[in-house]
PDB file of N, CA and C in Angstrom:
ATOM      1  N   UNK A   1     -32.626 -19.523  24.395  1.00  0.00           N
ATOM      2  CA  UNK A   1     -33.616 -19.335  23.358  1.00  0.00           C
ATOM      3  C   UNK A   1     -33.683 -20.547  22.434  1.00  0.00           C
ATOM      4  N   UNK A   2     -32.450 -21.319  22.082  1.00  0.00           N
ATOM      5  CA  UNK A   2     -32.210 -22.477  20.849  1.00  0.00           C
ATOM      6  C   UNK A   2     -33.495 -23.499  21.859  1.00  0.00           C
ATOM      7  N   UNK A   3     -32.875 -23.591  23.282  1.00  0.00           N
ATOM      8  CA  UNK A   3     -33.153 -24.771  23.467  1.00  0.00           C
ATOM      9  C   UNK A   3     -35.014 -24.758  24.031  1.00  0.00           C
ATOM     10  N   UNK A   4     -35.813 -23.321  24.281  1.00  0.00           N
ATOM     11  CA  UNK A   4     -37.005 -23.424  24.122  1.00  0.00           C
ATOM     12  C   UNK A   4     -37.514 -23.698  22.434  1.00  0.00           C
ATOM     13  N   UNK A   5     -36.806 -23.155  22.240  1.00  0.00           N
ATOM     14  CA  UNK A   5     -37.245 -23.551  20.270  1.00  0.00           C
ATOM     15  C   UNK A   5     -37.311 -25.004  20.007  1.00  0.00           C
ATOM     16  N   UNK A   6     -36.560 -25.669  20.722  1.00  0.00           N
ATOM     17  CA  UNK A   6     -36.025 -26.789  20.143  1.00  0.00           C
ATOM     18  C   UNK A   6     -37.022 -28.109  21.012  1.00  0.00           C
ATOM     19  N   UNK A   7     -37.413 -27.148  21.825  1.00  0.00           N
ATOM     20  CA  UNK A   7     -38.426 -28.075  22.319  1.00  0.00           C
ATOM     21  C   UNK A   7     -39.607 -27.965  21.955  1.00  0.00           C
ATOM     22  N   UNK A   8     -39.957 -26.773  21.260  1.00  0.00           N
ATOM     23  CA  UNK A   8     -41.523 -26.415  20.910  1.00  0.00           C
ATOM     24  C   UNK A   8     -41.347 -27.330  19.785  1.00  0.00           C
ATOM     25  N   UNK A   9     -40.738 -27.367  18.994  1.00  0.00           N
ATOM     26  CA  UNK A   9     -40.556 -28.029  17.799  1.00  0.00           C
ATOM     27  C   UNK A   9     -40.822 -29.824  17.896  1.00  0.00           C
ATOM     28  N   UNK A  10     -39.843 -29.942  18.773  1.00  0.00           N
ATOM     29  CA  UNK A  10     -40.108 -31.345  19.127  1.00  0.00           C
ATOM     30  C   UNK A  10     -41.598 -32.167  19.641  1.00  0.00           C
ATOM     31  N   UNK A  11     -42.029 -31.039  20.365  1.00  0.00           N
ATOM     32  CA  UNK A  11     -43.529 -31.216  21.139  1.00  0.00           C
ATOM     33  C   UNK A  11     -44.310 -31.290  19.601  1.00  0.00           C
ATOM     34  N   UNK A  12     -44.217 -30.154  18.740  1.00  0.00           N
ATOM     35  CA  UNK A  12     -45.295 -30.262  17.731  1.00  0.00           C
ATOM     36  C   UNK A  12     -44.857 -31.423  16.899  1.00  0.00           C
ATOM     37  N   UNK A  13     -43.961 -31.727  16.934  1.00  0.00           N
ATOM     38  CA  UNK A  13     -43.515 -33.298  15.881  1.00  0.00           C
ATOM     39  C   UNK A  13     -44.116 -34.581  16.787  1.00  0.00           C
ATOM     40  N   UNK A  14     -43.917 -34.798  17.884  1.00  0.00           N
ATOM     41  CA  UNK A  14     -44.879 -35.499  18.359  1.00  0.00           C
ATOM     42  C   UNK A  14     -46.393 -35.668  18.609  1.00  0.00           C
ATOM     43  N   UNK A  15     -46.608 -34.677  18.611  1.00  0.00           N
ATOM     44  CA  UNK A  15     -47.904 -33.721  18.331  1.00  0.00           C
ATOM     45  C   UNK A  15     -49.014 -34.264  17.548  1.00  0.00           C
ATOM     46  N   UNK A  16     -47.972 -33.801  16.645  1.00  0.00           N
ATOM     47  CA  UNK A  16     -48.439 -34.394  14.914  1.00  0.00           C
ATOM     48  C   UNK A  16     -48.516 -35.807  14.591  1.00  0.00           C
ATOM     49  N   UNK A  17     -47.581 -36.488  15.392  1.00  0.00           N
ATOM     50  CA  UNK A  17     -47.602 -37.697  14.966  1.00  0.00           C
ATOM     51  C   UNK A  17     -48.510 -38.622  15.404  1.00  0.00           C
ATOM     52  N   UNK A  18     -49.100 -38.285  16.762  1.00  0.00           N
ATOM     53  CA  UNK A  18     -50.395 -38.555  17.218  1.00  0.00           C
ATOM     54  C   UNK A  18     -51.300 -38.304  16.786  1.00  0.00           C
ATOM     55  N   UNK A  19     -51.750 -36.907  16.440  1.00  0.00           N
ATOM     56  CA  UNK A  19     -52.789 -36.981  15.556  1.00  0.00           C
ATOM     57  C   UNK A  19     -53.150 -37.483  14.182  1.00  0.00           C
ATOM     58  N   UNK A  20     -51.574 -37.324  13.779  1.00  0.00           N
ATOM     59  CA  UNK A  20     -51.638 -38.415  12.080  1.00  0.00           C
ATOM     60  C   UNK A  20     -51.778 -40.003  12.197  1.00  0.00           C
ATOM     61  N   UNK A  21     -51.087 -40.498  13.939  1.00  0.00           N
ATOM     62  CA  UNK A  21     -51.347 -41.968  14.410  1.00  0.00           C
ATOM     63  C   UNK A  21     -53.316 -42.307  14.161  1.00  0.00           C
ATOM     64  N   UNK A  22     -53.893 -41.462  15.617  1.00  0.00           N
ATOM     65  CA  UNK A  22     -55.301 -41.286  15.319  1.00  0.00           C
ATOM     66  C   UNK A  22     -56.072 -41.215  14.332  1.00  0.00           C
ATOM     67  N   UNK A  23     -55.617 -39.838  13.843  1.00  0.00           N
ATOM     68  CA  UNK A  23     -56.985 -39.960  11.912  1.00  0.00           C
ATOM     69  C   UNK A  23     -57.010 -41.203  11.330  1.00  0.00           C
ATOM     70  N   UNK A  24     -55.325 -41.543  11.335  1.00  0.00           N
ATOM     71  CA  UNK A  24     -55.127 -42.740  10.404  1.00  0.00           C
ATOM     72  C   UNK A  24     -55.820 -44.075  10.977  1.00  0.00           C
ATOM     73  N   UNK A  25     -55.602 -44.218  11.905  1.00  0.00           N
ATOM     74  CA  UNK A  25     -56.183 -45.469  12.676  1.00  0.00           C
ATOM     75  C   UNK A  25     -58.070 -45.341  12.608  1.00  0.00           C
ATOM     76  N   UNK A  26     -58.512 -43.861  12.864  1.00  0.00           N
ATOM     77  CA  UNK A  26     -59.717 -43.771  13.012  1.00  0.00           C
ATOM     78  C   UNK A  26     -60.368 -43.967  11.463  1.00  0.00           C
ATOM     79  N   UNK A  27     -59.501 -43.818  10.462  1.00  0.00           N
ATOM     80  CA  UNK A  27     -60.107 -43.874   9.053  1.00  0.00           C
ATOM     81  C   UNK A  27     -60.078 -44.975   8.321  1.00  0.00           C
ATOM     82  N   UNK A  28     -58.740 -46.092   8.840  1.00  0.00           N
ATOM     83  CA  UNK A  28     -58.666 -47.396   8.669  1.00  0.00           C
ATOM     84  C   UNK A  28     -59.838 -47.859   8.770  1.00  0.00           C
ATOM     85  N   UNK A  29     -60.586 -47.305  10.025  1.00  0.00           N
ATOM     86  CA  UNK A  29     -61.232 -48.479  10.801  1.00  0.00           C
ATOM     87  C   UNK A  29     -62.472 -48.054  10.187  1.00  0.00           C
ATOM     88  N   UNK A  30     -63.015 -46.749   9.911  1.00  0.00           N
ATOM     89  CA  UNK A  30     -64.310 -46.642   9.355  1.00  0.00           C
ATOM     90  C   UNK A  30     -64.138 -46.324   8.098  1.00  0.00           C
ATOM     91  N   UNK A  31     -63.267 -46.826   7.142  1.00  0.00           N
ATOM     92  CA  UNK A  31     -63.385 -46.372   5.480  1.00  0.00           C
ATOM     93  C   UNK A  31     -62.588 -47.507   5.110  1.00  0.00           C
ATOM     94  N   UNK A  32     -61.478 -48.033   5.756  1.00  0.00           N
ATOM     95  CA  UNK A  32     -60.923 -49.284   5.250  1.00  0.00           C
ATOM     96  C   UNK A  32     -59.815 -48.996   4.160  1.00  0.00           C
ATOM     97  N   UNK A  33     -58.719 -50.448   4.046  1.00  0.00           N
ATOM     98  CA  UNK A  33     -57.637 -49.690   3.711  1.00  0.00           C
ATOM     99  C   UNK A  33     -57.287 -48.810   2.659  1.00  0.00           C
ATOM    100  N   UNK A  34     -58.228 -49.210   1.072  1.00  0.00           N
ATOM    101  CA  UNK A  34     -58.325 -48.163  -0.256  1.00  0.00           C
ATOM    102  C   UNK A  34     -58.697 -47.249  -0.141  1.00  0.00           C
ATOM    103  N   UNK A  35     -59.551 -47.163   0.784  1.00  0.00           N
ATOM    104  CA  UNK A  35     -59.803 -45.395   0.892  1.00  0.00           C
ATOM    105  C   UNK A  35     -59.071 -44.670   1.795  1.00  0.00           C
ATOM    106  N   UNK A  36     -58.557 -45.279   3.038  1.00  0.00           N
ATOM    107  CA  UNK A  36     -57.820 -44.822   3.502  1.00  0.00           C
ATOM    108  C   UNK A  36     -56.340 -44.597   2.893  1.00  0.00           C
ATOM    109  N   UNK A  37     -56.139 -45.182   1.818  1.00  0.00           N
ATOM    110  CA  UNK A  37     -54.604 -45.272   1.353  1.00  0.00           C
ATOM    111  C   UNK A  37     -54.879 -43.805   0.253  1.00  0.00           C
ATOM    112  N   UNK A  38     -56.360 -43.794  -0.441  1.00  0.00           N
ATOM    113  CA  UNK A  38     -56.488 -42.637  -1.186  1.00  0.00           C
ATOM    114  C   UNK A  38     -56.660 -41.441  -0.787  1.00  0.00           C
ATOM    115  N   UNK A  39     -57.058 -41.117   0.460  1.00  0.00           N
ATOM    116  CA  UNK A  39     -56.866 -40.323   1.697  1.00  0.00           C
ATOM    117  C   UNK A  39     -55.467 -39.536   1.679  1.00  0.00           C
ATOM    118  N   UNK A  40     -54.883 -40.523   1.815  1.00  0.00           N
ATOM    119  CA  UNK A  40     -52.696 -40.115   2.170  1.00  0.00           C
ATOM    120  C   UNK A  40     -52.609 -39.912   0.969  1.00  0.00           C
ATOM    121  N   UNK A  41     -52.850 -40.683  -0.383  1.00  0.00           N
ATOM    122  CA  UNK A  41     -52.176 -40.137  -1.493  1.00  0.00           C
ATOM    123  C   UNK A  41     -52.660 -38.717  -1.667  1.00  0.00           C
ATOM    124  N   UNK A  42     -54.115 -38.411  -1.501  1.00  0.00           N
ATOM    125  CA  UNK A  42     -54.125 -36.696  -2.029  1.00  0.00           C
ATOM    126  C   UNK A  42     -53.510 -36.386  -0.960  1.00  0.00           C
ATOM    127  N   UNK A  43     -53.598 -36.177   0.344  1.00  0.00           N
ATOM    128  CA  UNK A  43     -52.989 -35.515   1.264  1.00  0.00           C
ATOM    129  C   UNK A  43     -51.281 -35.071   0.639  1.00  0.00           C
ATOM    130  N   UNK A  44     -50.693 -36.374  -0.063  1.00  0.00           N
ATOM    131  CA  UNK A  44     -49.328 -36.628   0.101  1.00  0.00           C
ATOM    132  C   UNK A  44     -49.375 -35.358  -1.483  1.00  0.00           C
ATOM    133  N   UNK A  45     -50.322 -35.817  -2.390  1.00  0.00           N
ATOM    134  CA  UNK A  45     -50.267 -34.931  -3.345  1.00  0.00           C
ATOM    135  C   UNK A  45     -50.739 -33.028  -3.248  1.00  0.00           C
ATOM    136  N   UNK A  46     -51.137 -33.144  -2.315  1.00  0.00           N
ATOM    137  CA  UNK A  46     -51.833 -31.653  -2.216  1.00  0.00           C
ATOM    138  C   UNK A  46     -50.168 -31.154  -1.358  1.00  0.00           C
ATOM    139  N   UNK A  47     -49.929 -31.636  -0.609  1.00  0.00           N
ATOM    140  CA  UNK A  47     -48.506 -31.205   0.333  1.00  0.00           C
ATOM    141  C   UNK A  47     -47.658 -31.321  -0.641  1.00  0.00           C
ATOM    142  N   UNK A  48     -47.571 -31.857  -1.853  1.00  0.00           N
ATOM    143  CA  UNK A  48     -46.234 -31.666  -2.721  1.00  0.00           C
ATOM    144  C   UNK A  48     -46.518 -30.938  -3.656  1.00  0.00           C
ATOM    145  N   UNK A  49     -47.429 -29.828  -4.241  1.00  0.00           N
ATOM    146  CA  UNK A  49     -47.881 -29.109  -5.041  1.00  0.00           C
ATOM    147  C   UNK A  49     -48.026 -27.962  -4.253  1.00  0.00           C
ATOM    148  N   UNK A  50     -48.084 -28.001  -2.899  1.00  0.00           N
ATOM    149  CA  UNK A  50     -48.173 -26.846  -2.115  1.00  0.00           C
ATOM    150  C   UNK A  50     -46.384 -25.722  -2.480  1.00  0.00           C
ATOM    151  N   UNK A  51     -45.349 -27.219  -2.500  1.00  0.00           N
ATOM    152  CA  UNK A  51     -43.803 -26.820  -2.591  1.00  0.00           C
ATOM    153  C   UNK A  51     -43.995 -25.581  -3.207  1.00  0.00           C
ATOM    154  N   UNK A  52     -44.311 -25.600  -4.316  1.00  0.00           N
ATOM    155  CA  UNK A  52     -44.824 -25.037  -5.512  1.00  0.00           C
ATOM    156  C   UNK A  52     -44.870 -23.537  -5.237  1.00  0.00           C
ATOM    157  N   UNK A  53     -45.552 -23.173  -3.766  1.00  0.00           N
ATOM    158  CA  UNK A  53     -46.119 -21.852  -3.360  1.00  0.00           C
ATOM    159  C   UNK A  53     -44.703 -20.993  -2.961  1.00  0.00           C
ATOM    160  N   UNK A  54     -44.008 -21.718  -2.300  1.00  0.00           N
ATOM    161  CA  UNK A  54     -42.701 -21.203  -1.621  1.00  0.00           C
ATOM    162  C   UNK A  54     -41.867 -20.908  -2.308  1.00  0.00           C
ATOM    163  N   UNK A  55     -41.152 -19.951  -1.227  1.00  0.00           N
ATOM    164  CA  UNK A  55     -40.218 -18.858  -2.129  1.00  0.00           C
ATOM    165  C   UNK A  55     -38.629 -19.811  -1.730  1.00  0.00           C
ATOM    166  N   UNK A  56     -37.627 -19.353  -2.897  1.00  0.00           N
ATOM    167  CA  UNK A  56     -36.515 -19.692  -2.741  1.00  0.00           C
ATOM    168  C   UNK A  56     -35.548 -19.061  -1.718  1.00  0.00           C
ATOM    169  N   UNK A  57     -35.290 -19.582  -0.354  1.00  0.00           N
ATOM    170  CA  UNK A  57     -34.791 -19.402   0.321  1.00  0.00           C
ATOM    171  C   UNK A  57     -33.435 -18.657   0.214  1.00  0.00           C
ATOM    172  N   UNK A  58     -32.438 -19.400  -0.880  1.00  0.00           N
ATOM    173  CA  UNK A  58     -31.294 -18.587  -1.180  1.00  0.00           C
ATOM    174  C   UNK A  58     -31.463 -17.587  -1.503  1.00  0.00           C
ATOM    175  N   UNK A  59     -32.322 -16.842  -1.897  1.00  0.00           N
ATOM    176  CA  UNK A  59     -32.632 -15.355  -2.267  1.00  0.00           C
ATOM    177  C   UNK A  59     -32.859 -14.422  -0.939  1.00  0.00           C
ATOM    178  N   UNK A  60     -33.085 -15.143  -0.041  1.00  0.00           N
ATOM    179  CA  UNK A  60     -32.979 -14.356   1.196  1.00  0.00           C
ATOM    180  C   UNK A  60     -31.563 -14.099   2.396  1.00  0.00           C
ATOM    181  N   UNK A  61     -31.468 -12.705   2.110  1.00  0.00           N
ATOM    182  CA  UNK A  61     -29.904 -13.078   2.716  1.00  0.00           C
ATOM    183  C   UNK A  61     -30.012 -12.049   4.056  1.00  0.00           C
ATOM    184  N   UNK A  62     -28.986 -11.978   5.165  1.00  0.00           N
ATOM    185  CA  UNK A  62     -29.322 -11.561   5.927  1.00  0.00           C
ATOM    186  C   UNK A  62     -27.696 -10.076   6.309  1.00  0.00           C
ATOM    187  N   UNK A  63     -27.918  -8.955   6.832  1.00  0.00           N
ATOM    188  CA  UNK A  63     -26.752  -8.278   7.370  1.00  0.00           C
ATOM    189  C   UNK A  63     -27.472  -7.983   8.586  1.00  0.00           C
ATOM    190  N   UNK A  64     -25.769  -7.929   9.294  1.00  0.00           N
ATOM    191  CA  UNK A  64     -25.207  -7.735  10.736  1.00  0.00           C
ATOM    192  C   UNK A  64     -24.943  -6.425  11.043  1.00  0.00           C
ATOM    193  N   UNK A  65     -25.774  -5.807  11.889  1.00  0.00           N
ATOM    194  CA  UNK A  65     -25.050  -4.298  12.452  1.00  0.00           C
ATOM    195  C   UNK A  65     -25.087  -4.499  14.305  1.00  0.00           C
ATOM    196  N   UNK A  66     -23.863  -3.922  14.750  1.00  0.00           N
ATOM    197  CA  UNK A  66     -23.628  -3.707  16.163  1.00  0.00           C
ATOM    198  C   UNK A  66     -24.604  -2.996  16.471  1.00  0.00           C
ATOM    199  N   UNK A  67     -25.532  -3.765  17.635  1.00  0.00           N
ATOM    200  CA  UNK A  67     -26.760  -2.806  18.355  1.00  0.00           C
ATOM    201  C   UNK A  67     -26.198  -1.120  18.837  1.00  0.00           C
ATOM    202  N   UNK A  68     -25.026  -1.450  19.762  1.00  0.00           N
ATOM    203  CA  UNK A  68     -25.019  -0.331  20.517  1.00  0.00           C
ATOM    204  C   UNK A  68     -24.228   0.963  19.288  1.00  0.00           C
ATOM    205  N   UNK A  69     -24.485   0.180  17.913  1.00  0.00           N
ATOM    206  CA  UNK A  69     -23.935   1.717  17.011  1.00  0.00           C
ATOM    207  C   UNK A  69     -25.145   1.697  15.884  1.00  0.00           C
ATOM    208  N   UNK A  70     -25.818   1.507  16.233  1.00  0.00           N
ATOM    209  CA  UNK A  70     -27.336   2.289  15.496  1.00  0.00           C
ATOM    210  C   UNK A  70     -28.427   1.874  16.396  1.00  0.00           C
ATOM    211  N   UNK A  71     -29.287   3.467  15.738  1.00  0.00           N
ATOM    212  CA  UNK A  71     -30.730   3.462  16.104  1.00  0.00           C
ATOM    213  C   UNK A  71     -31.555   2.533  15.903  1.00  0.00           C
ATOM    214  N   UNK A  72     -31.480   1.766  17.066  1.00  0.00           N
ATOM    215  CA  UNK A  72     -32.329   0.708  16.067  1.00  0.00           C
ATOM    216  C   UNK A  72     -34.159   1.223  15.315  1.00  0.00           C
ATOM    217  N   UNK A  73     -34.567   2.374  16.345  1.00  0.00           N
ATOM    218  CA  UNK A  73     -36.098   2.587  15.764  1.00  0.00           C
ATOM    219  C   UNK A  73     -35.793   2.898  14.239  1.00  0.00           C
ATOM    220  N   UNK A  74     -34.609   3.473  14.094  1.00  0.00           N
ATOM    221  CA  UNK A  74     -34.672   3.997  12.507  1.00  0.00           C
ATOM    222  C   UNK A  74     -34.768   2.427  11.363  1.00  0.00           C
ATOM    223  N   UNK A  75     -34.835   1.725  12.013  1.00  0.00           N
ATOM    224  CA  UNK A  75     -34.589   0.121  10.849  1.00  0.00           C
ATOM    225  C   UNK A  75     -36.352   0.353  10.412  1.00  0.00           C
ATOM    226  N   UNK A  76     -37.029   0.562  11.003  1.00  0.00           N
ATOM    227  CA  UNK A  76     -38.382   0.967  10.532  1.00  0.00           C
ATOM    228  C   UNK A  76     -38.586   1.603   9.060  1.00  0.00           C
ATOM    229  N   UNK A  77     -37.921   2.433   9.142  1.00  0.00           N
ATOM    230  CA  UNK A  77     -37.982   3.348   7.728  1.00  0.00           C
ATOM    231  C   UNK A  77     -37.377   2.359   6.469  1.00  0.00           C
ATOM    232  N   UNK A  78     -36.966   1.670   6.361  1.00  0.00           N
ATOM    233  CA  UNK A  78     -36.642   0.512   5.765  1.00  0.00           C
ATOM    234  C   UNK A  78     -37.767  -0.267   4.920  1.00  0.00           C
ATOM    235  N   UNK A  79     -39.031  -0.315   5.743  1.00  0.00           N
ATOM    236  CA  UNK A  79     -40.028  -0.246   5.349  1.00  0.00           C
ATOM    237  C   UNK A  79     -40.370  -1.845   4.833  1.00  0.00           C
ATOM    238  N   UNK A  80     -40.930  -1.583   3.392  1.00  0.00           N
ATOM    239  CA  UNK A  80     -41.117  -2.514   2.308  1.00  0.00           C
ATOM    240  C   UNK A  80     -39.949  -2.978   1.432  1.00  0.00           C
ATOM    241  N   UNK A  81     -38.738  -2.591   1.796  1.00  0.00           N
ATOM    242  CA  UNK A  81     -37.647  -2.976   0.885  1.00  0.00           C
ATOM    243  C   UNK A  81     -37.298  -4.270   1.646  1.00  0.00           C
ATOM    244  N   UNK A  82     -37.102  -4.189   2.704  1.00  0.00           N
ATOM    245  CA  UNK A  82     -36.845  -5.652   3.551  1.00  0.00           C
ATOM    246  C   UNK A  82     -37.878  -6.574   3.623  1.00  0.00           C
ATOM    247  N   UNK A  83     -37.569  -7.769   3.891  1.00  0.00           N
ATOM    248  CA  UNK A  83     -38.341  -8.376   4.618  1.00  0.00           C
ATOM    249  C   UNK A  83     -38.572  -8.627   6.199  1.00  0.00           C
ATOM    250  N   UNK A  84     -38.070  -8.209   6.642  1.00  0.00           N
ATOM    251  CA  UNK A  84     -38.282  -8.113   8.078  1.00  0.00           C
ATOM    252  C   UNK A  84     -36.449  -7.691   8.734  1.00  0.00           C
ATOM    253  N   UNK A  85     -36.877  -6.616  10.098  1.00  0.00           N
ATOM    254  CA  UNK A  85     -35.271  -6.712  10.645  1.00  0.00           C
ATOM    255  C   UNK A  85     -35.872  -6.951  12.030  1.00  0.00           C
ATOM    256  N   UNK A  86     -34.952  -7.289  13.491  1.00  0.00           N
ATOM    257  CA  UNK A  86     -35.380  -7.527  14.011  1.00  0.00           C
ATOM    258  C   UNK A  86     -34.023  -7.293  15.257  1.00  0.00           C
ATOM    259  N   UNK A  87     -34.086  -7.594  16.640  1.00  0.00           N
ATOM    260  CA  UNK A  87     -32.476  -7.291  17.657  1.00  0.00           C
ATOM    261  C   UNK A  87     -32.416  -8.781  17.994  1.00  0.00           C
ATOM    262  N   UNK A  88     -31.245  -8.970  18.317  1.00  0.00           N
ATOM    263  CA  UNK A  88     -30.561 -10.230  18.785  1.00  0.00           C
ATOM    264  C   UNK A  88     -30.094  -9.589  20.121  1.00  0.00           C
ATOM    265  N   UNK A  89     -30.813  -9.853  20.955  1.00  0.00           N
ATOM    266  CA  UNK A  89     -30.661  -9.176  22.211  1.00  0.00           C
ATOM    267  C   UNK A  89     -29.286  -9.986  22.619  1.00  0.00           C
ATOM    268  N   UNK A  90     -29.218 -11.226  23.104  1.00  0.00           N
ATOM    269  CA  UNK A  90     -28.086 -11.951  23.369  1.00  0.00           C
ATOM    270  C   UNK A  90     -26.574 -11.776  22.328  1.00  0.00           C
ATOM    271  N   UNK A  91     -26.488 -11.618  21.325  1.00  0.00           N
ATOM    272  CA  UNK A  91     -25.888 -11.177  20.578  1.00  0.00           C
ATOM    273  C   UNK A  91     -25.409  -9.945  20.248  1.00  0.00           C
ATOM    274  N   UNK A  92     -26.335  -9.325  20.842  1.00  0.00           N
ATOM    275  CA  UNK A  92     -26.350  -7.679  20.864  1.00  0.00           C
ATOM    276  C   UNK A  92     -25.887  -6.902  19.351  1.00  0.00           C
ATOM    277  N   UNK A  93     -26.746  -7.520  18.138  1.00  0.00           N
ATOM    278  CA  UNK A  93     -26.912  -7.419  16.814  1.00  0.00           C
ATOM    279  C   UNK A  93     -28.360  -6.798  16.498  1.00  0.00           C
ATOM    280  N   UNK A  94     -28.163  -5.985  15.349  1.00  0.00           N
ATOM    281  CA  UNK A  94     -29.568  -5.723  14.348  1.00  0.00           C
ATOM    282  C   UNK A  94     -29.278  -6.346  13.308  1.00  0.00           C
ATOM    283  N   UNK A  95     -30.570  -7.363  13.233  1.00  0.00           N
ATOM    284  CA  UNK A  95     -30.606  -8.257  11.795  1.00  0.00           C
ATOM    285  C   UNK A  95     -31.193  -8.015  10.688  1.00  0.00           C
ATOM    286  N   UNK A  96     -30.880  -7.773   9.530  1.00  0.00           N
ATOM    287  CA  UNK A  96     -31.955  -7.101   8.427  1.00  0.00           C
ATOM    288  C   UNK A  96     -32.127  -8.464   7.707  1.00  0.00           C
ATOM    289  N   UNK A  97     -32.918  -9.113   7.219  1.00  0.00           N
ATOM    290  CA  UNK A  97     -33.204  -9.732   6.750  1.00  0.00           C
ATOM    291  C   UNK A  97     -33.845  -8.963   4.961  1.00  0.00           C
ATOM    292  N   UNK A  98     -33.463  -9.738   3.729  1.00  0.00           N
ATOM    293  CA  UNK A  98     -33.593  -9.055   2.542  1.00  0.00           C
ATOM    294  C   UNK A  98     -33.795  -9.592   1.717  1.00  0.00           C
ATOM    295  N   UNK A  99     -34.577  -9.650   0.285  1.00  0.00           N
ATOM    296  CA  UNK A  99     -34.504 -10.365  -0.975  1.00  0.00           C
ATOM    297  C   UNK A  99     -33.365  -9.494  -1.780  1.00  0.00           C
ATOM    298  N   UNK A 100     -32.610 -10.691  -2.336  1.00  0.00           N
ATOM    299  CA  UNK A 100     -31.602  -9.851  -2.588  1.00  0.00           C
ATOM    300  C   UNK A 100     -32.022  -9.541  -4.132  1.00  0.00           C
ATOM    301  N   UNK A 101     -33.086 -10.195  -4.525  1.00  0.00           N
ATOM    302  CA  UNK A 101     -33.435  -9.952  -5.929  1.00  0.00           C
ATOM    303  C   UNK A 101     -34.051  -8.628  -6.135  1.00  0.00           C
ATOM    304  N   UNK A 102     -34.319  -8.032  -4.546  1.00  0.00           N
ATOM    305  CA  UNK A 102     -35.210  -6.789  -4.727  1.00  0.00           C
ATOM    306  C   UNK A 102     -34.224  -5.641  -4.093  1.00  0.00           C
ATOM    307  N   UNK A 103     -33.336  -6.138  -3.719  1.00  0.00           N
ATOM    308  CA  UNK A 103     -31.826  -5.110  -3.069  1.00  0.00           C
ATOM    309  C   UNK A 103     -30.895  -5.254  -2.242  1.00  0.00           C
ATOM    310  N   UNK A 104     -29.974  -4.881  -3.018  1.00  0.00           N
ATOM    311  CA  UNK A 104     -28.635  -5.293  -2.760  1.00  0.00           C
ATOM    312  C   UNK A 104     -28.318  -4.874  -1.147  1.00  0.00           C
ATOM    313  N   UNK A 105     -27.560  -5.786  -0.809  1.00  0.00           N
ATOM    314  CA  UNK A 105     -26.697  -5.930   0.550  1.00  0.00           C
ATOM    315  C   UNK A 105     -25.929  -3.999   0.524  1.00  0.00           C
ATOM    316  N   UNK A 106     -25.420  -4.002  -0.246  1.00  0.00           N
ATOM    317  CA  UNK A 106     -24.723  -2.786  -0.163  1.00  0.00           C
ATOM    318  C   UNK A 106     -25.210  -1.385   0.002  1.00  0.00           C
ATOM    319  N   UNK A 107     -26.629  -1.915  -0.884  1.00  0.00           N
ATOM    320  CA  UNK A 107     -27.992  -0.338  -0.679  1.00  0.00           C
ATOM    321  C   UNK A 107     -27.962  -0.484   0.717  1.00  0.00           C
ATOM    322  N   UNK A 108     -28.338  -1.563   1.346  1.00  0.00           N
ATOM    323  CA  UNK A 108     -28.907  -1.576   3.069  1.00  0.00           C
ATOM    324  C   UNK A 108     -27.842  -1.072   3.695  1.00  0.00           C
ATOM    325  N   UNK A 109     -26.655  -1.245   3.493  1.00  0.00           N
ATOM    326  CA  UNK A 109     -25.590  -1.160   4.193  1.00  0.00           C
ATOM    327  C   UNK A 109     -25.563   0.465   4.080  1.00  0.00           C
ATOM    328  N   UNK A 110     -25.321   1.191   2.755  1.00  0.00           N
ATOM    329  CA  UNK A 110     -25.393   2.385   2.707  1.00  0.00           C
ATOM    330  C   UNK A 110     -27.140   3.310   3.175  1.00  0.00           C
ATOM    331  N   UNK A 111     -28.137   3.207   3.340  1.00  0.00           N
ATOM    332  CA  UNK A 111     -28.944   2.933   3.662  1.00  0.00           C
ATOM    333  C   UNK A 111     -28.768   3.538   5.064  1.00  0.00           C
ATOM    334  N   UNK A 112     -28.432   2.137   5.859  1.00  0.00           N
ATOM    335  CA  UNK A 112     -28.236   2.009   7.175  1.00  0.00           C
ATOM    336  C   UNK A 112     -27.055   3.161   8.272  1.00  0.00           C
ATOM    337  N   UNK A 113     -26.193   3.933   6.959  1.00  0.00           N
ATOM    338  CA  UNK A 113     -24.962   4.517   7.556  1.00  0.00           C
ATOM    339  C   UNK A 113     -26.384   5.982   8.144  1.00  0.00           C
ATOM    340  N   UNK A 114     -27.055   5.909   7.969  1.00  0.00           N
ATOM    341  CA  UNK A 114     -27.970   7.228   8.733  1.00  0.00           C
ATOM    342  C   UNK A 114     -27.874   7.239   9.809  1.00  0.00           C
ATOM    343  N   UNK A 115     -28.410   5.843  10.145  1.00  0.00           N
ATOM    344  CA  UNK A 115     -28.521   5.185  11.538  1.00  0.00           C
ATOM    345  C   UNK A 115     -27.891   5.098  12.660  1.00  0.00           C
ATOM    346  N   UNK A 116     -26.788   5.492  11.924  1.00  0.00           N
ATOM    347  CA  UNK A 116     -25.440   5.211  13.172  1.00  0.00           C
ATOM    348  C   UNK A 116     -25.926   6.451  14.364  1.00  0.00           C
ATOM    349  N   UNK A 117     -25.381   5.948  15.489  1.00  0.00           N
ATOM    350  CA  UNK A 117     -25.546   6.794  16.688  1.00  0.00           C
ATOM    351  C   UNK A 117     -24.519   8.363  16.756  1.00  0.00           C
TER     352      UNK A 117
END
């Protein structure tokens, strides 16, 4: 699984860099270099004000439960308190993913004791 990830990733970074090679070359050539340089600066400014939108990652934390000792359909009822749970098939884990600003590791955990098989 890492290493299809790791290639999709790579493909779109090259990807990108062709098409940012192209625009750039194609805008050099028909707008010339001040406008093309004012081009990248908003670009560069609109992408660093975007930061702005995103959430703080450390606030997202994640717990571990053994697949084969809970239901996993019951992680559903979970609902809107999580942000997403999901199986680690290879791992043979249920992942809850959580803001911990909106609830504690320990609610999920107690929470989750329903679940058990």
């Amino acid at each position: 699984e890492k290493g299809k990830v790791l290639g999709q990733f790579t493909t779109f970074g090259y990807l990108g860099s062709f098409v940012g090679g192209v625009s750039g070359g194609l805008s050099y050539h028909h707008l010339g270099v001040s406008n093309t340089s004012l081009i990248i600066v908003a670009l560069g400014l609109i992408w660093g004000l975007s930061l702005f939108l995103l959430h703080n990652p450390s606030k997202q934390k994640n717990v571990y439960f053994p697949l084969d000792a809970y239901n996993e359909e019951q992680f559903e009822t979970l609902g809107d308190k999580i942000i997403e749970w999901y199986v680690n098939i290879s791992e043979e884990i249920i992942i809850v993913k959580y803001n911990s600003d909106h609830i504690s590791e320990e609610e999920i955990i107690r929470l989750a004791r329903n679940f058990r098989k």
